[in-house]
C-alpha atoms as a PDB file:
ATOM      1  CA  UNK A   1       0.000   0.000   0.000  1.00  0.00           C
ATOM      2  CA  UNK A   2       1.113   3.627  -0.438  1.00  0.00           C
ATOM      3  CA  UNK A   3       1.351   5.587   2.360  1.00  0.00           C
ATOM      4  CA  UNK A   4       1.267   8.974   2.055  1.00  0.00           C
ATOM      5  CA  UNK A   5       3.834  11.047   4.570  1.00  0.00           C
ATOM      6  CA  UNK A   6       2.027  12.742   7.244  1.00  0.00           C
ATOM      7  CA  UNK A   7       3.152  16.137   6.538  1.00  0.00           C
ATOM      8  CA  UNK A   8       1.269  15.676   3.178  1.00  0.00           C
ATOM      9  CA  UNK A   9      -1.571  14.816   4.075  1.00  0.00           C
ATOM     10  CA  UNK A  10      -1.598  17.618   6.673  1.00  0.00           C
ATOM     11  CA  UNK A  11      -0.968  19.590   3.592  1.00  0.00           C
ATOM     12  CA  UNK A  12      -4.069  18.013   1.439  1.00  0.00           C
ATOM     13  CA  UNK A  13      -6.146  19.150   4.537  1.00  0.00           C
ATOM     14  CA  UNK A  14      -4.957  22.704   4.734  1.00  0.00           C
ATOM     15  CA  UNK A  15      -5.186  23.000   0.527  1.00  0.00           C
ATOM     16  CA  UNK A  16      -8.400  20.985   0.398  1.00  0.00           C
ATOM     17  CA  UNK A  17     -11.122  21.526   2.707  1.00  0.00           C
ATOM     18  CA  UNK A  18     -13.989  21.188   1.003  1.00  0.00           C
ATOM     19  CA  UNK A  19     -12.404  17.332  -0.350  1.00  0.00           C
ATOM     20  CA  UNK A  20     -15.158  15.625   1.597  1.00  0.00           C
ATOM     21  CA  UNK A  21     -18.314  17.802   0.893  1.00  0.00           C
ATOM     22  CA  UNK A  22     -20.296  15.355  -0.194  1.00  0.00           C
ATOM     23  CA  UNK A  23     -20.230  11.944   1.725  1.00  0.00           C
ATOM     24  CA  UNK A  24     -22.046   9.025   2.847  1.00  0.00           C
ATOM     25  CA  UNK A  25     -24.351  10.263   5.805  1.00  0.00           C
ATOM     26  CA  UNK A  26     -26.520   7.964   8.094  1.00  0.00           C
ATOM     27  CA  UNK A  27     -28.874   8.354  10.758  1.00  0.00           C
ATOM     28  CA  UNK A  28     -27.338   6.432  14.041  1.00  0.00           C
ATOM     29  CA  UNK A  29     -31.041   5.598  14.842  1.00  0.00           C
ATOM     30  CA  UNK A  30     -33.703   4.018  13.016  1.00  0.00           C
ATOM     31  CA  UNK A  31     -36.196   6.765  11.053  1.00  0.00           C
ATOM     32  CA  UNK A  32     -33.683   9.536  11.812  1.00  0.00           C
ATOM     33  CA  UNK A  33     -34.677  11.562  15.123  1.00  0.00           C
ATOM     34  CA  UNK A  34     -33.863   9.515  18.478  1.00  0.00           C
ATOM     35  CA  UNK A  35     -36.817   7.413  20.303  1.00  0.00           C
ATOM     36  CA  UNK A  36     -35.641   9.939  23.530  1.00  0.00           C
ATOM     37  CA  UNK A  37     -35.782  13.535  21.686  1.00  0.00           C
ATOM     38  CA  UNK A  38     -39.788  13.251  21.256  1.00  0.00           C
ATOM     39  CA  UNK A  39     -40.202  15.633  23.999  1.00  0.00           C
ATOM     40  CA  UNK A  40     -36.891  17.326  23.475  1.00  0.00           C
ATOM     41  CA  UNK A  41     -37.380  21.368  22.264  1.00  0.00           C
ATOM     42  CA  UNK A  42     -34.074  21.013  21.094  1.00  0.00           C
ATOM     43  CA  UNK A  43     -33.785  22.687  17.251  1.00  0.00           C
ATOM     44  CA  UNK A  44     -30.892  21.840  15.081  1.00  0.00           C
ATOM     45  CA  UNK A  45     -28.630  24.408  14.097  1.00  0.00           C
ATOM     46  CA  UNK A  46     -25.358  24.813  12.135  1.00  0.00           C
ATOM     47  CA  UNK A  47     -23.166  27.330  12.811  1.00  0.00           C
ATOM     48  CA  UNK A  48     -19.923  28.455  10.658  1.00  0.00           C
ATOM     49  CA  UNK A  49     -17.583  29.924  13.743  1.00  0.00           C
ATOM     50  CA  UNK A  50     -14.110  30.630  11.276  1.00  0.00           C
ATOM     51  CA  UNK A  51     -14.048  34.239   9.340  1.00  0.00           C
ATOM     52  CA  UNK A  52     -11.761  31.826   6.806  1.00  0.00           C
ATOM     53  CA  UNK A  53     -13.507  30.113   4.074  1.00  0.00           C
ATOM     54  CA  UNK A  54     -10.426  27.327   3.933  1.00  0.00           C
ATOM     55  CA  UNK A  55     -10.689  26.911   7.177  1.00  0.00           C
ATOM     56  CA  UNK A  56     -14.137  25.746   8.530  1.00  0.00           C
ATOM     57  CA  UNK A  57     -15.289  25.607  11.785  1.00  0.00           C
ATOM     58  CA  UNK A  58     -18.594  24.540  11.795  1.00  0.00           C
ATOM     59  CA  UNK A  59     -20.392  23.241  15.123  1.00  0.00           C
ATOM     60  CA  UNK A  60     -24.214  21.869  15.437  1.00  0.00           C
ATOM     61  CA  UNK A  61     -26.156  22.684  18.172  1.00  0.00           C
ATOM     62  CA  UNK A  62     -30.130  21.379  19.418  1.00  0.00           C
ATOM     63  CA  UNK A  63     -29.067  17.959  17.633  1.00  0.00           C
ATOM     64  CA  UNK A  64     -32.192  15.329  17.345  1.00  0.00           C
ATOM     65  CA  UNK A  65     -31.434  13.009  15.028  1.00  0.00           C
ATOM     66  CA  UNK A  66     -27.766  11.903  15.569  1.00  0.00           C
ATOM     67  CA  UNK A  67     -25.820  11.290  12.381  1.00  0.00           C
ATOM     68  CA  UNK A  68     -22.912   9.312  11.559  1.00  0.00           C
ATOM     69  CA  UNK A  69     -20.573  10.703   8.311  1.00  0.00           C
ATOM     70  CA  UNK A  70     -18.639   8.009   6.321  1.00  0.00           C
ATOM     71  CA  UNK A  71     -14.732   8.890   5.302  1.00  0.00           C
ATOM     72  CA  UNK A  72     -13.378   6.113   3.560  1.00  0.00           C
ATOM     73  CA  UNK A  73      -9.862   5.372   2.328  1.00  0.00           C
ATOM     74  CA  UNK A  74      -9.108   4.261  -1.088  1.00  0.00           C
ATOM     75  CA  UNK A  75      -7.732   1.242   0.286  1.00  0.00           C
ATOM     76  CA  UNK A  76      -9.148   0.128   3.731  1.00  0.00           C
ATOM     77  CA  UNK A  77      -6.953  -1.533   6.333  1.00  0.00           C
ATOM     78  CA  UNK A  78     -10.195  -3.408   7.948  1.00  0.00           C
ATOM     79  CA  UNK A  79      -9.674  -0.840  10.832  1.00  0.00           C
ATOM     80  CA  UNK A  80     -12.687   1.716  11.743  1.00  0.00           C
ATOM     81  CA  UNK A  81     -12.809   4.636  14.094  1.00  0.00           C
ATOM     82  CA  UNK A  82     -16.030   6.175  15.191  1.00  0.00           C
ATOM     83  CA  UNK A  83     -15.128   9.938  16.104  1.00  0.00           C
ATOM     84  CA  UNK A  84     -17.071  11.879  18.432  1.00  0.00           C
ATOM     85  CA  UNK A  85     -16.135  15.506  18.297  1.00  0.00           C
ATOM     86  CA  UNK A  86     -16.261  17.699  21.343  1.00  0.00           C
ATOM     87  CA  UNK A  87     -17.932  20.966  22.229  1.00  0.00           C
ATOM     88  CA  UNK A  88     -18.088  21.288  25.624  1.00  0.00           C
ATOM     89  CA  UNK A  89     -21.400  19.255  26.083  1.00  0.00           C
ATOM     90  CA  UNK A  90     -23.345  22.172  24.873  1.00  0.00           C
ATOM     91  CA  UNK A  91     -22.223  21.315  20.778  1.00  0.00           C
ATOM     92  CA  UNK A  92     -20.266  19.553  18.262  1.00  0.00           C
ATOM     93  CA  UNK A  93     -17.583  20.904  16.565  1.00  0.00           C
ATOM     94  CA  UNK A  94     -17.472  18.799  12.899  1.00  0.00           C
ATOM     95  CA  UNK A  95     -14.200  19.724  11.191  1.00  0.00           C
ATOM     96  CA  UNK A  96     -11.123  20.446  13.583  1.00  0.00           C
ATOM     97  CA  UNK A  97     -12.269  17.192  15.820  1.00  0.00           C
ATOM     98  CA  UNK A  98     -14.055  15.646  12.662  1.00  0.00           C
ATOM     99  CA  UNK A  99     -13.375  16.256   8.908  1.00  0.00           C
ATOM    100  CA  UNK A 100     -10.123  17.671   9.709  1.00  0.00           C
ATOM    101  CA  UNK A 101      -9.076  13.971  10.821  1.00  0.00           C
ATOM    102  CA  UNK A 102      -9.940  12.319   7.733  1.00  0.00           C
ATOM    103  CA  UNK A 103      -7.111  12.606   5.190  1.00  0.00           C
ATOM    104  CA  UNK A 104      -3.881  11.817   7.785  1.00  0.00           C
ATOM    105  CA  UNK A 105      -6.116   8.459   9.051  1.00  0.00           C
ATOM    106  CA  UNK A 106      -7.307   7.735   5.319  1.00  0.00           C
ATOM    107  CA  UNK A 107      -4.216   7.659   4.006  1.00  0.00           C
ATOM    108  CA  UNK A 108      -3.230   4.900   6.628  1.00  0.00           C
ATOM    109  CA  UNK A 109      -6.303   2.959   5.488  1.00  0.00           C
ATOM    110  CA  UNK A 110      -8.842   3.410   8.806  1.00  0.00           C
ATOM    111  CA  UNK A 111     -12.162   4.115   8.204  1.00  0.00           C
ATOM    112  CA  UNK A 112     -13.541   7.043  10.006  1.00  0.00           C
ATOM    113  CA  UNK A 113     -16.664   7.348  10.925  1.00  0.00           C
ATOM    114  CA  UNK A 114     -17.845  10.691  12.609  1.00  0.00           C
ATOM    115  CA  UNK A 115     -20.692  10.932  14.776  1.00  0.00           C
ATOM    116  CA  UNK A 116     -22.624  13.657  15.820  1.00  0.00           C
ATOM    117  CA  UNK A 117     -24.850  13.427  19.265  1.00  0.00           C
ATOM    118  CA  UNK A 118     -27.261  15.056  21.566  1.00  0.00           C
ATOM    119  CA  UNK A 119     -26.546  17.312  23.858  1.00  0.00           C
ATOM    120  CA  UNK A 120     -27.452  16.126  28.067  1.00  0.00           C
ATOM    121  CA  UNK A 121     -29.089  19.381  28.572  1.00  0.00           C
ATOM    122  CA  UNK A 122     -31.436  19.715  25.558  1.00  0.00           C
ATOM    123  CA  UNK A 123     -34.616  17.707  27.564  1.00  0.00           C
ATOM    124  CA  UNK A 124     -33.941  14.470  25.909  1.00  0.00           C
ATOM    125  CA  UNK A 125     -35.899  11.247  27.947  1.00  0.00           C
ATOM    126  CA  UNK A 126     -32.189  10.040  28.567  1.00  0.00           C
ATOM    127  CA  UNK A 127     -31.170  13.386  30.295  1.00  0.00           C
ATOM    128  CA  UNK A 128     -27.605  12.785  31.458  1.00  0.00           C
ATOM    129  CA  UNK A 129     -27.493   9.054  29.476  1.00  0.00           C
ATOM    130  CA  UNK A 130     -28.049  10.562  25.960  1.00  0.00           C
ATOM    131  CA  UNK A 131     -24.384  11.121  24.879  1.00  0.00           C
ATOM    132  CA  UNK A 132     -23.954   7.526  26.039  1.00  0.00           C
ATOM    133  CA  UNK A 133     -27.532   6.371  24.575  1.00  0.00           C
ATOM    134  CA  UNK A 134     -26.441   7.392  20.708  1.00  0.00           C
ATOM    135  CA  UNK A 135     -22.896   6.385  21.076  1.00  0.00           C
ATOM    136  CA  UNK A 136     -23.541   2.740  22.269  1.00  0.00           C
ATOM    137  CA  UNK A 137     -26.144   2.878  19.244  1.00  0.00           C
ATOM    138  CA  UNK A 138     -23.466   4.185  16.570  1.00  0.00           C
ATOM    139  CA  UNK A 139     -20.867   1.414  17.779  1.00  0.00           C
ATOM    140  CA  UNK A 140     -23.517  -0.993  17.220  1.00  0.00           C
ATOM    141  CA  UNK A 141     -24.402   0.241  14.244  1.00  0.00           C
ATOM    142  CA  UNK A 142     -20.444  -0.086  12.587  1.00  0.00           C
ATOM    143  CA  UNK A 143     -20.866  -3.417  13.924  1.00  0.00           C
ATOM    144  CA  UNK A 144     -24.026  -4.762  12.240  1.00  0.00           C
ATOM    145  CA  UNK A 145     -22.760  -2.879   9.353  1.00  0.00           C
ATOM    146  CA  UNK A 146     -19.176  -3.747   8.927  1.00  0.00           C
ATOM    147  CA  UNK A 147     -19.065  -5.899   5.687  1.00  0.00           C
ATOM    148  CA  UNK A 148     -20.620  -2.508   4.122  1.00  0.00           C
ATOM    149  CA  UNK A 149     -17.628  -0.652   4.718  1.00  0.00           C
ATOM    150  CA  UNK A 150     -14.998  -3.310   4.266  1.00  0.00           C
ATOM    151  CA  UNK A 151     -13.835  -3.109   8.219  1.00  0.00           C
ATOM    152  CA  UNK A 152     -13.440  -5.820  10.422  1.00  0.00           C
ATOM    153  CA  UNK A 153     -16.084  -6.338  13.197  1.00  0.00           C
ATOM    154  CA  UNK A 154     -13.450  -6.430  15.785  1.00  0.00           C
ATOM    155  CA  UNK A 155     -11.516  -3.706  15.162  1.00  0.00           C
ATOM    156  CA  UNK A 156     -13.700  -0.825  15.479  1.00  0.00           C
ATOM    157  CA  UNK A 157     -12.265   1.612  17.746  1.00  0.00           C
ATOM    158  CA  UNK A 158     -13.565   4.948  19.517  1.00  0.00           C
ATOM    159  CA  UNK A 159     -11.670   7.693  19.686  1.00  0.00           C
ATOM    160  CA  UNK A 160     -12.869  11.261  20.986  1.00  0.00           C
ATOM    161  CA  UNK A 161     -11.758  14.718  21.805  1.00  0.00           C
ATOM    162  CA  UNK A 162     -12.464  17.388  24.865  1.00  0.00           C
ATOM    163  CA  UNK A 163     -16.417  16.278  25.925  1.00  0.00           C
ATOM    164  CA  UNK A 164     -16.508  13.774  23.152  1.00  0.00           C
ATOM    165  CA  UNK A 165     -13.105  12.507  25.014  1.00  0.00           C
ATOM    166  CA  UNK A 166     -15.822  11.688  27.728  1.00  0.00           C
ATOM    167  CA  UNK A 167     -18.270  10.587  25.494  1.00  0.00           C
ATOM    168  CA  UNK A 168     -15.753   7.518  24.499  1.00  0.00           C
ATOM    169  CA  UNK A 169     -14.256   7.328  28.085  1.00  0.00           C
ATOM    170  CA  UNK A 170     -18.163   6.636  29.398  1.00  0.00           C
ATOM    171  CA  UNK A 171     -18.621   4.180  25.850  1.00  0.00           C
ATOM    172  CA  UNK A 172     -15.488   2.086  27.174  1.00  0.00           C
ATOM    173  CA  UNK A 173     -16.359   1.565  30.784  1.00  0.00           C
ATOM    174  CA  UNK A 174     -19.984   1.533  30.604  1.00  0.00           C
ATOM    175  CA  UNK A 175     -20.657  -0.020  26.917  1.00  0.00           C
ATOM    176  CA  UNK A 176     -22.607  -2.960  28.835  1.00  0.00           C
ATOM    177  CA  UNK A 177     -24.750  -1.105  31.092  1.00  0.00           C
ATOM    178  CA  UNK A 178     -28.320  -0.335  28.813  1.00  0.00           C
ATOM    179  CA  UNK A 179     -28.063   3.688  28.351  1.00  0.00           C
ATOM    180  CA  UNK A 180     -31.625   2.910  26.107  1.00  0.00           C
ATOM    181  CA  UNK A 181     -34.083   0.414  25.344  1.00  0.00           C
ATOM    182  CA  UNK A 182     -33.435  -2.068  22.676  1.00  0.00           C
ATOM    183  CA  UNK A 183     -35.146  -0.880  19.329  1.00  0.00           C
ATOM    184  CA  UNK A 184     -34.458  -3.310  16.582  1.00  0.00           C
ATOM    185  CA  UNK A 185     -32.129  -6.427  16.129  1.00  0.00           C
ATOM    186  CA  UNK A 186     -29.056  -3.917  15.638  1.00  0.00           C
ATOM    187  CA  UNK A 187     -29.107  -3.597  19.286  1.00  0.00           C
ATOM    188  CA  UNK A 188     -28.125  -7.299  19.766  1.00  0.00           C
ATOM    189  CA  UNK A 189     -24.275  -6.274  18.572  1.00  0.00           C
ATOM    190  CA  UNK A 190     -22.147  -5.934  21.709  1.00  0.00           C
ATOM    191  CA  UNK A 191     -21.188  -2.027  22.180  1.00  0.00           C
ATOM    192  CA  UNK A 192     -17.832  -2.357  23.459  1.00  0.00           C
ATOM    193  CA  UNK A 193     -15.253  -0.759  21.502  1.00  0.00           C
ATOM    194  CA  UNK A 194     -12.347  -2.967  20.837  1.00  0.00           C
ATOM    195  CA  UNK A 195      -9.797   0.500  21.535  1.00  0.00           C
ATOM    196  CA  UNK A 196     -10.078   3.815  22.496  1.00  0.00           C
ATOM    197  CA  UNK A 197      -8.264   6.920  21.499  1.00  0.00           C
ATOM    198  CA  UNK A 198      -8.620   9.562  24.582  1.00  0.00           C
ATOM    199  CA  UNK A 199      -7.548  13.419  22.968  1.00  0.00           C
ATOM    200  CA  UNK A 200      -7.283  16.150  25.492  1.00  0.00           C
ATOM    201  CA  UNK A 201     -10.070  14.474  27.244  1.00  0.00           C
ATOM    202  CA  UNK A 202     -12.717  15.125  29.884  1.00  0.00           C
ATOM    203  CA  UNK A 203     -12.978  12.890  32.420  1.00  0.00           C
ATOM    204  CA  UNK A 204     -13.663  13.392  35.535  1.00  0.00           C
ATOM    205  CA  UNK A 205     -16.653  15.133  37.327  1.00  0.00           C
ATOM    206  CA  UNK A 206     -14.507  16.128  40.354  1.00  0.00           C
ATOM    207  CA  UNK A 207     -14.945  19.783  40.927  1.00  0.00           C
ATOM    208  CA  UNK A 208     -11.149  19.827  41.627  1.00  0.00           C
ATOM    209  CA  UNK A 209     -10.548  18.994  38.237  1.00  0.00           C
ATOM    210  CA  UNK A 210     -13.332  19.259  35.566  1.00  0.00           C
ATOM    211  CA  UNK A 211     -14.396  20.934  33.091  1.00  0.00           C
ATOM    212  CA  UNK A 212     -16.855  23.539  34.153  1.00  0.00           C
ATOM    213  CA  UNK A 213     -18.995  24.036  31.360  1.00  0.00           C
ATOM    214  CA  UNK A 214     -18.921  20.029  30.734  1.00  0.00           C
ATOM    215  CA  UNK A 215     -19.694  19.150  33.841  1.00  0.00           C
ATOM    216  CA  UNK A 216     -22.838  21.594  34.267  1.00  0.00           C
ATOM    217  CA  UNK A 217     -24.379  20.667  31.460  1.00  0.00           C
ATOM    218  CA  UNK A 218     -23.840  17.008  32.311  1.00  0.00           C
ATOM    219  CA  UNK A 219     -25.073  16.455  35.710  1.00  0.00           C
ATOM    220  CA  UNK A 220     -26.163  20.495  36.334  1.00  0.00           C
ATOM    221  CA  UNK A 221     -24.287  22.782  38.980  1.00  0.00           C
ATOM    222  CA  UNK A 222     -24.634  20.888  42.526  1.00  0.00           C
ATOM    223  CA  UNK A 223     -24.895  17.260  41.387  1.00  0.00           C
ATOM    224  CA  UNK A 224     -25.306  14.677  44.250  1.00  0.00           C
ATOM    225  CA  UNK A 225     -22.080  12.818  44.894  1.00  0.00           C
ATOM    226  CA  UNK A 226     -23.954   9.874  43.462  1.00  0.00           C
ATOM    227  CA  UNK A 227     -23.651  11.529  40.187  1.00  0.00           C
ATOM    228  CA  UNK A 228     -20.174  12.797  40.193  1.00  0.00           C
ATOM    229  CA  UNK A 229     -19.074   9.388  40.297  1.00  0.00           C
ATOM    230  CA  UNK A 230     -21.598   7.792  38.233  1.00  0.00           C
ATOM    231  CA  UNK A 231     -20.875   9.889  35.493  1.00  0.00           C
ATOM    232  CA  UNK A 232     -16.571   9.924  36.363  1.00  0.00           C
ATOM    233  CA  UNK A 233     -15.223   7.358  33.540  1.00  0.00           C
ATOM    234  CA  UNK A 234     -12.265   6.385  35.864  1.00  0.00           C
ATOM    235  CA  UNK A 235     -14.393   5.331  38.628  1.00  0.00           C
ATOM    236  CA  UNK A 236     -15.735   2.647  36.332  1.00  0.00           C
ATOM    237  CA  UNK A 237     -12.354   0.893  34.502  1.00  0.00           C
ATOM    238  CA  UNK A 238     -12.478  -2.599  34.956  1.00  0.00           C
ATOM    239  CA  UNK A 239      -9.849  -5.260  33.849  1.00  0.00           C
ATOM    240  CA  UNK A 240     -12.601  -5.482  30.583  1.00  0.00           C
ATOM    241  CA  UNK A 241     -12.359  -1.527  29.419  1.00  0.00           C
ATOM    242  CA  UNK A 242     -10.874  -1.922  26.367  1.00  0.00           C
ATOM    243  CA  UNK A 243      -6.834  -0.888  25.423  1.00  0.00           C
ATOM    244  CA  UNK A 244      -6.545   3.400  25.748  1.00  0.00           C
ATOM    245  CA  UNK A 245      -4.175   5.827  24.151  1.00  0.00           C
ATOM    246  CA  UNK A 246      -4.378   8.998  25.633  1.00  0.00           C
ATOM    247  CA  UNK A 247      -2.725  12.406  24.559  1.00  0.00           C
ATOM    248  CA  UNK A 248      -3.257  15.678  26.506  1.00  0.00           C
ATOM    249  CA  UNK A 249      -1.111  19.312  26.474  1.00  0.00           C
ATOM    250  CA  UNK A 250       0.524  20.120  29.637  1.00  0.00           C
ATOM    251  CA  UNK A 251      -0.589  23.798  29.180  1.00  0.00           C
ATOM    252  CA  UNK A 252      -4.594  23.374  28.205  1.00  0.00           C
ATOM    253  CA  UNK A 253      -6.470  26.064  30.461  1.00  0.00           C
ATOM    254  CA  UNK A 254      -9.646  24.381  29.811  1.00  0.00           C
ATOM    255  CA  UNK A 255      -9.376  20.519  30.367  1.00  0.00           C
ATOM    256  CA  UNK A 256      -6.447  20.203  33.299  1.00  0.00           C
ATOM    257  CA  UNK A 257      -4.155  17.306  32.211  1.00  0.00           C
ATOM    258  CA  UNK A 258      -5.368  15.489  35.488  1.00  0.00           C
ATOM    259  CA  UNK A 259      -7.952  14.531  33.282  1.00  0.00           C
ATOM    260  CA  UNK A 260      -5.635  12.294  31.444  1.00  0.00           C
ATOM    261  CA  UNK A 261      -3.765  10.950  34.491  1.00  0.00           C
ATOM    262  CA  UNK A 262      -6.460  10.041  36.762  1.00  0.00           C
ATOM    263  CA  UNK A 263      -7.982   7.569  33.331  1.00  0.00           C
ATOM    264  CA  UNK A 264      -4.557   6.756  33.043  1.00  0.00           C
ATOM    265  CA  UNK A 265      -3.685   5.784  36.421  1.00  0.00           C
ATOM    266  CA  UNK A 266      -7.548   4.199  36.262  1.00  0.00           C
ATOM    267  CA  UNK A 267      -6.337   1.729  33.377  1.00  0.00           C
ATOM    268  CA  UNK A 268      -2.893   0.967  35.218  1.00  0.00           C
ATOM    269  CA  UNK A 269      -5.007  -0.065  38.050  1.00  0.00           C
ATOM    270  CA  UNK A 270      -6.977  -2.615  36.572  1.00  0.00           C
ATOM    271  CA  UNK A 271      -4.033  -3.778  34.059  1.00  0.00           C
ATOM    272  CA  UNK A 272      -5.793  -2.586  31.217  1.00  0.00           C
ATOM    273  CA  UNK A 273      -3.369  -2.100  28.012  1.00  0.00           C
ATOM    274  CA  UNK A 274      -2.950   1.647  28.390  1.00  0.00           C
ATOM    275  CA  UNK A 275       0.137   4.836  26.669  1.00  0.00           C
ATOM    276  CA  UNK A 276      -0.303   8.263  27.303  1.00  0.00           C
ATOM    277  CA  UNK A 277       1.600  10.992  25.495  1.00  0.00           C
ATOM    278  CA  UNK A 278       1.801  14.764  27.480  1.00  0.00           C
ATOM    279  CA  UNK A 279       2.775  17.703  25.542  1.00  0.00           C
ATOM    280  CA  UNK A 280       4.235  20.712  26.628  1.00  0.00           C
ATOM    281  CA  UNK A 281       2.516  22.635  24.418  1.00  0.00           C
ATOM    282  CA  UNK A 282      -0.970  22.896  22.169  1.00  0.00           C
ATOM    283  CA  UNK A 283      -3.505  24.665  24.832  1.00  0.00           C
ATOM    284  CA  UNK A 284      -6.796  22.864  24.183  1.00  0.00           C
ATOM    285  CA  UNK A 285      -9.072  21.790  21.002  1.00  0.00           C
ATOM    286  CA  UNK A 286      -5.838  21.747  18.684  1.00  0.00           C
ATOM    287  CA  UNK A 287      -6.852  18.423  16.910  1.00  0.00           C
ATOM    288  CA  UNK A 288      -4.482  18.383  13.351  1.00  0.00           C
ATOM    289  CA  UNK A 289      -4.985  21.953  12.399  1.00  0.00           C
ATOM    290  CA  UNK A 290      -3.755  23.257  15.824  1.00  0.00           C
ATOM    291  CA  UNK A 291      -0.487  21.583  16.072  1.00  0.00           C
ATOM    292  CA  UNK A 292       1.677  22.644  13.129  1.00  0.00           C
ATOM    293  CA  UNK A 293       5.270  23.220  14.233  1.00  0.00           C
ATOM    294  CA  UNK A 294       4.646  21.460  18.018  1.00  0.00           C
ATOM    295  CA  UNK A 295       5.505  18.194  18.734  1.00  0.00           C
ATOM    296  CA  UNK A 296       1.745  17.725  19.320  1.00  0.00           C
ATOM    297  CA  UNK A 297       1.425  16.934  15.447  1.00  0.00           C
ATOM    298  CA  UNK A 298       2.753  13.817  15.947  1.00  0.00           C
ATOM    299  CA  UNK A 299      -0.024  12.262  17.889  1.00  0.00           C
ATOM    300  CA  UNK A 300      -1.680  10.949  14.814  1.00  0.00           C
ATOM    301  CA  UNK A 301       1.186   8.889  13.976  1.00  0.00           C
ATOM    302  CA  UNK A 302       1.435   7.815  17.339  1.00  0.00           C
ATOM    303  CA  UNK A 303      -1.913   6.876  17.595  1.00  0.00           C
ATOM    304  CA  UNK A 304      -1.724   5.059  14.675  1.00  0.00           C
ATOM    305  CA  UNK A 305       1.246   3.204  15.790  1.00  0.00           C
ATOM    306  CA  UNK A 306      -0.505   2.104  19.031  1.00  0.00           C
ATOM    307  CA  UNK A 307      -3.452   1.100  17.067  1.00  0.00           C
ATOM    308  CA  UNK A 308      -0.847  -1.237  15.234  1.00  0.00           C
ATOM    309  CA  UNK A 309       1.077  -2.657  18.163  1.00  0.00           C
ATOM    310  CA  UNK A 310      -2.526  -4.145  19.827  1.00  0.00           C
ATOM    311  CA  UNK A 311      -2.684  -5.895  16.517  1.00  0.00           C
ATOM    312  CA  UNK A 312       0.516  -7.451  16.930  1.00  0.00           C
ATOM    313  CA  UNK A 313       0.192  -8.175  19.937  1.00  0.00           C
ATOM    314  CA  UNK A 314      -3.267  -9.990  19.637  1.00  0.00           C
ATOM    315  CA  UNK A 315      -1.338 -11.790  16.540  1.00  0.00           C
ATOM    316  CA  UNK A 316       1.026 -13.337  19.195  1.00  0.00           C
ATOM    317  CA  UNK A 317      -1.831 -14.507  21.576  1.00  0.00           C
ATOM    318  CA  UNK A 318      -3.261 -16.841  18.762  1.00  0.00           C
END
């Protein structure tokens, strides 16, 4: 296979960004708008946030009907991804945590697959459970559909950034517990991710350390202590949670780092197949775009090299 270098691909992105403007787009549940959002006054909107037209920033907001976007390689590797962009819990941000992602993980042969959800404070039946409630559906979904793509059914991965960091933290400790009820035979696939990638994540829901505007509209402003923990991915790894690669900036001002050592010293705990990767630099949100001439912008090809040691290593298992 030819692999394109990384620094071209970064370079397709920054020359190219309307390459993927018209793509394979799917409704994560069944009929489009989510059994839970019926009573939801949630409104979808789209919003362009960057003054540069070749440099979108888009972000969705009132989402009802969660949708999953299909990048596909030329020549897939049998590996899938299913992104979930962050936004703070309050939107999702499609191109610099989405999109953006596409052409360095494309060229490698994965399969992305980004996801948009709905928001815990938009009056959704699931309240606090619908992040969870449409990502254990997507990862189902990949599943049930994986011959359609060309991916195999156990390697699909999760990986997510800022609140969608938490989104895939929750998916990997708590794919088992029921976040909805069952709808159609698609919700017989098993929702655990077989990896996760962790980027500048949030994770806990200790005041001490979380992400204010996260953690509000997640479990409100004086949440029980029931619900800090319940909704804390590191107080729920188990020896099952799936391998994690985590990469955080030392310097973010909006997502402390102890986000990514307390899931990181979780995972130790339990002996769960863990690497973490701390930068010095990159603030928060800097995804691809953000980390040209730091030695953040090698966290793909980290990733990716992770991502290929677990197969490896399964290999020598057998």
């Amino acid at each position: 296979m030819t692999r394109l270098p990384l620094a071209a691909a970064i370079a397709l992105l920054l020359a190219s960004p309307a390459a993927f403007s018209s793509l394979p787009t799917f409704s994560v549940w069944p009929g489009g708008e989510a059994p839970g959002a019926k009573n939801s006054p949630a409104s979808e909107s789209l919003v362009e946030r960057s003054k540069d037209p070749s440099l979108p920033d888009r972000a969705v907001t009132g989402i009802r009907a969660p949708t999953i976007t299909v990048y596909a390689p030329e020549k897939p590797n049998g590996i899938a991804l299913l992104v979930t962009p962050g936004g703070s819990y309050q939107r999702v941000v499609l191109d610099k945590e989405g999109s953006d992602l596409a052409p360095v993980f494309n060229a490698r042969g994965y399969t992305l697959f980004v996801m948009t959800y709905r928001m815990p404070a938009d009056g959704h039946a699931e309240s606090s459970e619908t992040p969870l409630a449409d990502a254990q559906r997507a990862l189902r979904t990949l599943r049930a559909r994986a011959a359609e793509w060309h991916i195999d059914p156990h390697k699909i991965g999760i990986m997510g950034f800022s609140a969608g960091g938490h989104v895939a933290a929750s998916l990997e400790t708590r794919y088992s517990e029921p976040a909805y009820a069952a709808v159609d035979a698609v919700d017989r696939q098993s929702a655990r991710p077989d990896f996760a990638v962790l980027g500048y994540p949030v994770i806990s829901m200790d005041p001490a350390i979380a992400h204010p505007g996260s953690r509000k509209a997640l479990i409100g402003e004086t949440p029980t202590a029931e619900r800090q923990h319940r909704y804390s991915p590191e107080q729920h790894v188990t020896p099952q949670t799936p391998p994690t690669f985590i990469f955080h900036a030392v310097d973010d001002p909006s997502v402390p780092v102890d986000n990514a050592l307390v899931m990181f010293n979780a995972l130790r705990a339990q002996q769960v197949p863990t690497e973490l990767h701390l930068f010095a630099e990159g603030e928060h949100g800097f995804g691809i775009r953000g980390t040209r001439g730091l030695p953040a912008a090698e966290w793909p090809q980290l990733a990716m090299n992770w991502i290929a040691s677990l197969a490896e290593m399964n290999k020598s298992r057998q």
